[in-house]
C-alpha atoms as a PDB file:
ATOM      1  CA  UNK A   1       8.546  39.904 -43.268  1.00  0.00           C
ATOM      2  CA  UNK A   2       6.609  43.224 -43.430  1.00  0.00           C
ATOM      3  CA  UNK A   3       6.749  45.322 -39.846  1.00  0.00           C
ATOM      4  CA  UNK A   4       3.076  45.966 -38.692  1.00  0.00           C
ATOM      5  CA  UNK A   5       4.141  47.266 -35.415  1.00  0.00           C
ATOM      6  CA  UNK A   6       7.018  48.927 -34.106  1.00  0.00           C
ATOM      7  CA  UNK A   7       7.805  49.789 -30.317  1.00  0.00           C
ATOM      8  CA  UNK A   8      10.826  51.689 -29.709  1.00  0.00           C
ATOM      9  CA  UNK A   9      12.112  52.989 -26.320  1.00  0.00           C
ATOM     10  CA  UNK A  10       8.577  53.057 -24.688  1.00  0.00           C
ATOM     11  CA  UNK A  11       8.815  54.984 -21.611  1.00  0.00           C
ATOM     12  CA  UNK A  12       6.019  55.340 -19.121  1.00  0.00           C
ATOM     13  CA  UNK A  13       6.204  57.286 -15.862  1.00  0.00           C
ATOM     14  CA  UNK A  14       3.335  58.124 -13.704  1.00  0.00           C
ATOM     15  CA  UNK A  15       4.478  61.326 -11.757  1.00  0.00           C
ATOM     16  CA  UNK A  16       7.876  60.013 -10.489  1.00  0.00           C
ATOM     17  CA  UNK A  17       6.255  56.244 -10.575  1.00  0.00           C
ATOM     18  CA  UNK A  18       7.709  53.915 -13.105  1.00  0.00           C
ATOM     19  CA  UNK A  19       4.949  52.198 -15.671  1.00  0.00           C
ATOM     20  CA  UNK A  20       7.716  50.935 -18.352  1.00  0.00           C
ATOM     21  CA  UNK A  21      11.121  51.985 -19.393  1.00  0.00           C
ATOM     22  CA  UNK A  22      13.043  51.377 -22.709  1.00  0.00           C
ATOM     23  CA  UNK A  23      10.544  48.779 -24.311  1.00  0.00           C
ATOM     24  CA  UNK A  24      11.313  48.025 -27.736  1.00  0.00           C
ATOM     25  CA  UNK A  25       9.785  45.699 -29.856  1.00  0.00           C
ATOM     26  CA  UNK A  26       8.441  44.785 -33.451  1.00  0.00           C
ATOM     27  CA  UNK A  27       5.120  42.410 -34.758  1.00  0.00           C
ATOM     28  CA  UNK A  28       5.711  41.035 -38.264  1.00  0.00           C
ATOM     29  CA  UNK A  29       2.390  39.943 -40.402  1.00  0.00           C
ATOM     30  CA  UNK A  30       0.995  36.812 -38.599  1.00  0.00           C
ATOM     31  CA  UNK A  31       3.126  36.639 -35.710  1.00  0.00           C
ATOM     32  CA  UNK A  32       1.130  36.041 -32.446  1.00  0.00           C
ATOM     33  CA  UNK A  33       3.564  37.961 -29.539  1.00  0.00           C
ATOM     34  CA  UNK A  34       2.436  37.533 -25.924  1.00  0.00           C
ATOM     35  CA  UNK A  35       3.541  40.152 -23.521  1.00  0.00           C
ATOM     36  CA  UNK A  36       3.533  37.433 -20.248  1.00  0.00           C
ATOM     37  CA  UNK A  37       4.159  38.907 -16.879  1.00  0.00           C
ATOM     38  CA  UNK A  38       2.378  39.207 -12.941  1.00  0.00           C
ATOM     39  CA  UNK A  39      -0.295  41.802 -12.356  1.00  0.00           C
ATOM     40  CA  UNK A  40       1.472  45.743 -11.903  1.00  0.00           C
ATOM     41  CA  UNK A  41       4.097  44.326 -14.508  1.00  0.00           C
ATOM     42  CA  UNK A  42       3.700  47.237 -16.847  1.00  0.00           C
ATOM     43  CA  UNK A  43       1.315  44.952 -19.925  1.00  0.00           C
ATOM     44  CA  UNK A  44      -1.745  47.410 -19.792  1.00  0.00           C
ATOM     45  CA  UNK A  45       0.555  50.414 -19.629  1.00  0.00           C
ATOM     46  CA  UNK A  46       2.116  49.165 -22.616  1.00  0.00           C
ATOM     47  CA  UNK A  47      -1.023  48.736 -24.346  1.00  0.00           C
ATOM     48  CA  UNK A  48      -2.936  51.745 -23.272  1.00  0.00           C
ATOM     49  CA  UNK A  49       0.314  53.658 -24.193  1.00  0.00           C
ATOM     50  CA  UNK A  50       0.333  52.340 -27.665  1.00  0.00           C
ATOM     51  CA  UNK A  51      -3.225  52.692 -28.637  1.00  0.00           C
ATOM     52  CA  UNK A  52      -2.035  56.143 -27.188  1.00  0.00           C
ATOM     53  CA  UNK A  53      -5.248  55.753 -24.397  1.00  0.00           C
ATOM     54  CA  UNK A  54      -2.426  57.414 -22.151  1.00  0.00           C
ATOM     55  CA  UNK A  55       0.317  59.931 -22.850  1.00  0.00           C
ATOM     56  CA  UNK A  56       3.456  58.163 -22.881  1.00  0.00           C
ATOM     57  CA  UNK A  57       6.478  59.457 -21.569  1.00  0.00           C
ATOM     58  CA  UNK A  58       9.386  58.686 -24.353  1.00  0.00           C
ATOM     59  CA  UNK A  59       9.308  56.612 -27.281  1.00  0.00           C
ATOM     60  CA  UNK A  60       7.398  56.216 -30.901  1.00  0.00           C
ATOM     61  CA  UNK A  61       4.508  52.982 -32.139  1.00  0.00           C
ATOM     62  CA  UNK A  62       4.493  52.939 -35.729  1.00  0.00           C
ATOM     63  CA  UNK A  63       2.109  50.709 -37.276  1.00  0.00           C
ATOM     64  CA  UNK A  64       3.302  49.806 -41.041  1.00  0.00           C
ATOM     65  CA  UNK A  65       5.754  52.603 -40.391  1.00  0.00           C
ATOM     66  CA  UNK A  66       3.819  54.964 -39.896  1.00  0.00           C
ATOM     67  CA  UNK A  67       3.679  56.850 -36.478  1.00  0.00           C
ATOM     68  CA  UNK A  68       0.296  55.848 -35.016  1.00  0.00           C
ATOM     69  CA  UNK A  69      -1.017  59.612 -34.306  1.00  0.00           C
ATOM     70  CA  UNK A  70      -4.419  59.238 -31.776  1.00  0.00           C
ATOM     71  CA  UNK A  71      -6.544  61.205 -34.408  1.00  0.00           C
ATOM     72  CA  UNK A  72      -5.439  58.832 -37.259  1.00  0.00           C
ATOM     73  CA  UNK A  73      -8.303  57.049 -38.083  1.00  0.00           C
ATOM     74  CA  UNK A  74      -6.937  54.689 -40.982  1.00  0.00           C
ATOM     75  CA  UNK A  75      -4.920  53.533 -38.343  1.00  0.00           C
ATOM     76  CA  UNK A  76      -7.682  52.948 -35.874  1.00  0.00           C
ATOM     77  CA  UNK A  77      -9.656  50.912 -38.624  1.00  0.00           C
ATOM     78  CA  UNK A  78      -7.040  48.330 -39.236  1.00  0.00           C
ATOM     79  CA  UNK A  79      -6.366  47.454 -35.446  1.00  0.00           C
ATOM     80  CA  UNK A  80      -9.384  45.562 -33.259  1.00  0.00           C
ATOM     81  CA  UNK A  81      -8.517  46.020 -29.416  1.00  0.00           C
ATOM     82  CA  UNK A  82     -10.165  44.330 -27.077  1.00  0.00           C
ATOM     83  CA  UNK A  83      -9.279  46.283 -23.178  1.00  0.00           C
ATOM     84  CA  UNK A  84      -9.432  44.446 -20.020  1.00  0.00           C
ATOM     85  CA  UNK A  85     -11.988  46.082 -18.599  1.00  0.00           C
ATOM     86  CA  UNK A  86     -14.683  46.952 -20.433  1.00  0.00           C
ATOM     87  CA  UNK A  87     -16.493  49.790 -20.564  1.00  0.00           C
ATOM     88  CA  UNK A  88     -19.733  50.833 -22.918  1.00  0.00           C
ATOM     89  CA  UNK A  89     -23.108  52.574 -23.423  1.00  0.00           C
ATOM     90  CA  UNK A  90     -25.006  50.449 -20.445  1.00  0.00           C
ATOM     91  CA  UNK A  91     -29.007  51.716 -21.497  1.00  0.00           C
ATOM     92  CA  UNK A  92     -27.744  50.090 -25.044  1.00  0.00           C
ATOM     93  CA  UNK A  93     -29.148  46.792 -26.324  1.00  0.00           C
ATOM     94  CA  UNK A  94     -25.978  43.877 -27.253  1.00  0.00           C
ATOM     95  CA  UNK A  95     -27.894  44.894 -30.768  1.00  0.00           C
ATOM     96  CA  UNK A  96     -27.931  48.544 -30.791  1.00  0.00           C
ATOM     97  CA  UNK A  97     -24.263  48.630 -29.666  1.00  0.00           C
ATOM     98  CA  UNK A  98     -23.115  46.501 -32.454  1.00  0.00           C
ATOM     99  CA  UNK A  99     -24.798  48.384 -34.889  1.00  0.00           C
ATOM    100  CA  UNK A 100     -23.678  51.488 -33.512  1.00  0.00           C
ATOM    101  CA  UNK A 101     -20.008  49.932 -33.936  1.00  0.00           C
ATOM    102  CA  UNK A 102     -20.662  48.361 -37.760  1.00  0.00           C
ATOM    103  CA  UNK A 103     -21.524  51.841 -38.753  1.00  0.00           C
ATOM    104  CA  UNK A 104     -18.385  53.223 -38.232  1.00  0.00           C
ATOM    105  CA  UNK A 105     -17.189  50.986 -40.936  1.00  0.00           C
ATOM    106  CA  UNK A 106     -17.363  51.255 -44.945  1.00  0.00           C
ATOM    107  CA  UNK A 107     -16.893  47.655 -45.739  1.00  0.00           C
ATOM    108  CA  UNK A 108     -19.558  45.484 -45.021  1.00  0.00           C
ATOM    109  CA  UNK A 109     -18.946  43.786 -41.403  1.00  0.00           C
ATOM    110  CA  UNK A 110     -22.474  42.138 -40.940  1.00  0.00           C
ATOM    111  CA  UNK A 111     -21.641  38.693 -41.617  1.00  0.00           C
ATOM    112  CA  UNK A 112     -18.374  38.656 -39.298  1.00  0.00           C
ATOM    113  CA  UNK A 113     -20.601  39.830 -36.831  1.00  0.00           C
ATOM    114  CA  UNK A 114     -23.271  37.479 -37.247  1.00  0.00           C
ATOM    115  CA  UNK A 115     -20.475  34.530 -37.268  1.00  0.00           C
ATOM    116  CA  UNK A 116     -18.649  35.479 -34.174  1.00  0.00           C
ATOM    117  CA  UNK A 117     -21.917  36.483 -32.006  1.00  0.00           C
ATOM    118  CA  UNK A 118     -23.192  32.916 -33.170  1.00  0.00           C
ATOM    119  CA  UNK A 119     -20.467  31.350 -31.627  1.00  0.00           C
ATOM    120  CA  UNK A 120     -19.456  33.223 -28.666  1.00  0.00           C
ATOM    121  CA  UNK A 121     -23.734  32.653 -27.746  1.00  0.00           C
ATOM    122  CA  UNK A 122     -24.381  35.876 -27.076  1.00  0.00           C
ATOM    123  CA  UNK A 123     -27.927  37.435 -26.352  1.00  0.00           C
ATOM    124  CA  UNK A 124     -28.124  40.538 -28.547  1.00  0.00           C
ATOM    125  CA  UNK A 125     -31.642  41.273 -27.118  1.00  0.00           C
ATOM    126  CA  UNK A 126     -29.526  42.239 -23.635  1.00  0.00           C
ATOM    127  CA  UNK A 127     -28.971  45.382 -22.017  1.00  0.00           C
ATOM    128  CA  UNK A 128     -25.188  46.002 -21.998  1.00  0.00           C
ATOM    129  CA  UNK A 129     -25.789  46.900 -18.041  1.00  0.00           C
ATOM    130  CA  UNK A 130     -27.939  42.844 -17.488  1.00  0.00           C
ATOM    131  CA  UNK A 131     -24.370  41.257 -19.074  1.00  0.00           C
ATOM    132  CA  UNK A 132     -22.409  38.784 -17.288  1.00  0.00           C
ATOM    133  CA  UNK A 133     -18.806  39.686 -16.895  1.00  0.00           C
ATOM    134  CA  UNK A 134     -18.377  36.839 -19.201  1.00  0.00           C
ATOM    135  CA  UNK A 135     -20.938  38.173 -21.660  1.00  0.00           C
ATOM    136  CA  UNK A 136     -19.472  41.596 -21.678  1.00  0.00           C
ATOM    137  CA  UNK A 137     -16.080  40.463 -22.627  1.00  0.00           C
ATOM    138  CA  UNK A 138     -18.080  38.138 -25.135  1.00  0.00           C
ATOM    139  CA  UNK A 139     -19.042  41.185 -26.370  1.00  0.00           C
ATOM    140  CA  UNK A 140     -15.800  43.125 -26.671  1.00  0.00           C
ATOM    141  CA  UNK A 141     -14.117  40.226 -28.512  1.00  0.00           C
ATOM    142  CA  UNK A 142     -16.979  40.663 -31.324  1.00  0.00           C
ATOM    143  CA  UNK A 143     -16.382  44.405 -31.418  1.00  0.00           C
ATOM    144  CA  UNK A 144     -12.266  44.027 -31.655  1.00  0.00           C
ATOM    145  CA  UNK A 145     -12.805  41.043 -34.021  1.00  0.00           C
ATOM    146  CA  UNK A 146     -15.967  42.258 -36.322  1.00  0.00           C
ATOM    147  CA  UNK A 147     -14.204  44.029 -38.728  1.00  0.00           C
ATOM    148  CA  UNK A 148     -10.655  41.984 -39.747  1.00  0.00           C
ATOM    149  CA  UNK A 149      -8.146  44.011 -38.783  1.00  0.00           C
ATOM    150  CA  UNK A 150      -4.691  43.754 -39.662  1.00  0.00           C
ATOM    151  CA  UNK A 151      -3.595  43.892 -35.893  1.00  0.00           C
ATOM    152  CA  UNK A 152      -5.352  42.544 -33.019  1.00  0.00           C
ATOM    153  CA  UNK A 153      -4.455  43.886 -29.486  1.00  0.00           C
ATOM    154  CA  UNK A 154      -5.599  41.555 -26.556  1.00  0.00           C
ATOM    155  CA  UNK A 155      -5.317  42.601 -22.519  1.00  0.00           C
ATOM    156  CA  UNK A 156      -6.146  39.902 -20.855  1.00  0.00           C
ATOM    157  CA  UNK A 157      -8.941  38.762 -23.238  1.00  0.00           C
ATOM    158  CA  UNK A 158      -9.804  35.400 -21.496  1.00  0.00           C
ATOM    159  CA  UNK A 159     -10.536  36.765 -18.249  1.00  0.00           C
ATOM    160  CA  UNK A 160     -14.169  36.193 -17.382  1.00  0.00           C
ATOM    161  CA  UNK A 161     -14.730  33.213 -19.886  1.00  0.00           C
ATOM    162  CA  UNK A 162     -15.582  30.162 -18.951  1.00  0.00           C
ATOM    163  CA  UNK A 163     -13.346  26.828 -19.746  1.00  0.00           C
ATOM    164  CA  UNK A 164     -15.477  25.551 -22.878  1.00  0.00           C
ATOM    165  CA  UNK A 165     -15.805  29.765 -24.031  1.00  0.00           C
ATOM    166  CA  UNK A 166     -11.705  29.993 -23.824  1.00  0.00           C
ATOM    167  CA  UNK A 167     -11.630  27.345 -26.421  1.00  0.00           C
ATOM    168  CA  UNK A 168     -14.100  28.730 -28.663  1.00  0.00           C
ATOM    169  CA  UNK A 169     -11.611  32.100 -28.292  1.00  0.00           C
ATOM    170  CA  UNK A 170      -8.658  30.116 -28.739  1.00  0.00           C
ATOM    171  CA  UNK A 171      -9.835  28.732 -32.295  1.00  0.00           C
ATOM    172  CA  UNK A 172     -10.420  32.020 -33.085  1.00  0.00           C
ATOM    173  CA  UNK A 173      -7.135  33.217 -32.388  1.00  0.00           C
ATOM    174  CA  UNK A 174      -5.856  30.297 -34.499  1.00  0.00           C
ATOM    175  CA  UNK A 175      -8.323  31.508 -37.251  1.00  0.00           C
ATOM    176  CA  UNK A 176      -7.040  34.951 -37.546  1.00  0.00           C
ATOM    177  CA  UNK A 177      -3.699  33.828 -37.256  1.00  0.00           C
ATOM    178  CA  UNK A 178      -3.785  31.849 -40.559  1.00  0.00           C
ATOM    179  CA  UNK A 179      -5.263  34.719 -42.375  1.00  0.00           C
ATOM    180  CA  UNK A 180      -1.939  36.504 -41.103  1.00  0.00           C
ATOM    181  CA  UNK A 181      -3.585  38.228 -38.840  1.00  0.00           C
ATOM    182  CA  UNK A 182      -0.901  39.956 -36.443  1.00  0.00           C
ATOM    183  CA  UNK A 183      -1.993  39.215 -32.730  1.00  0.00           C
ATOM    184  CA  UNK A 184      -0.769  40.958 -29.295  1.00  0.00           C
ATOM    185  CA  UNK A 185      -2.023  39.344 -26.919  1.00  0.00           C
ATOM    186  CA  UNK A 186      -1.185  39.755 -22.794  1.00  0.00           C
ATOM    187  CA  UNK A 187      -2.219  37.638 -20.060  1.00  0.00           C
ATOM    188  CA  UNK A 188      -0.583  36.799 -16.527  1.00  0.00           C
ATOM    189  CA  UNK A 189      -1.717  33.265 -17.017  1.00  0.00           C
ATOM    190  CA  UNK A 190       0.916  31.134 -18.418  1.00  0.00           C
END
């Protein structure tokens, strides 16, 4: 199977605290890989450190074997990452902040969008600031899911959703997995 991501020897020190030591791992095409483990286990560090949100230590992310450079924006259009917290332009409409997102895109994203905003319900007339903590990460899943990407990375995507929501997620997930869609997805919730 084709390599989408490689992790090898991920380090992570804060100062002289520990984040993550000697991680090493590889996503083939369409494999779904949960990184499982309590809160203060290292997951976010090891996601933040390969979308290269914070300076790692040691170690090299390739993504289809190529070192994933921060600047690299080729890279950045095939991956959709959805943090766990979220953080956007509050005085922005739902709308406006989508749009804002689709444009950073040459293909033609509108439809995806319109598909998964339909069925996540959310209000695009709302302020990003008036949002839920549910709606927000409603939100976040549309912008890390709106334009296909190759790899999807998930930090604790469910948080915040409600029971019958978390399904709706969940069949997505499925979705993108049989389109070989390759999925890393962390949670402390078993």
């Amino acid at each position: 199977m084709k390599k989408i991501l490689e992790v090898e020897k991920l380090t992570k020190y804060y100062g002289n605290v520990l984040g993550i030591e000697n991680l090493s791992f590889s996503l083939s095409k369409g494999e779904v890989f949960g990184l499982i483990g309590p809160n203060g286990a290292g997951k976010s560090t090891t996601i933040r450190s390969i979308m290269n949100l914070i300076n790692k230590t040691e170690g090299t992310v390739k993504f289809e074997g190529k070192e994933f450079d921060k600047d690299d924006i080729f890279i950045k259009e095939m991956i959709g990452y959805l943090p766990s917290e979220i953080h956007l332009y509050e005085e922005l409409s739902v709308k406006e902040m989508l749009d804002f997102h689709e444009s950073f895109y040459k293909k033609n994203i509108h439809k995806r969008r319109c598909e998964l905003v339909k069925r996540l319900k959310l209000d695009e007339d709302k302020k990003i600031e008036e949002l839920s903590f549910g709606n927000l990460k409603k939100l976040g899943i549309v912008l890390a899911f709106m334009h296909s990407p190759k790899l999807l990375i998930l930090d604790e995507a469910t948080s915040g959703l409600d029971p019958i929501m978390q399904q709706t997620f969940y069949e997505l997930l499925k979705e993108e997995k049989e389109k070989g869609t390759t999925i890393l997805y962390s949670t402390h919730i078993l």
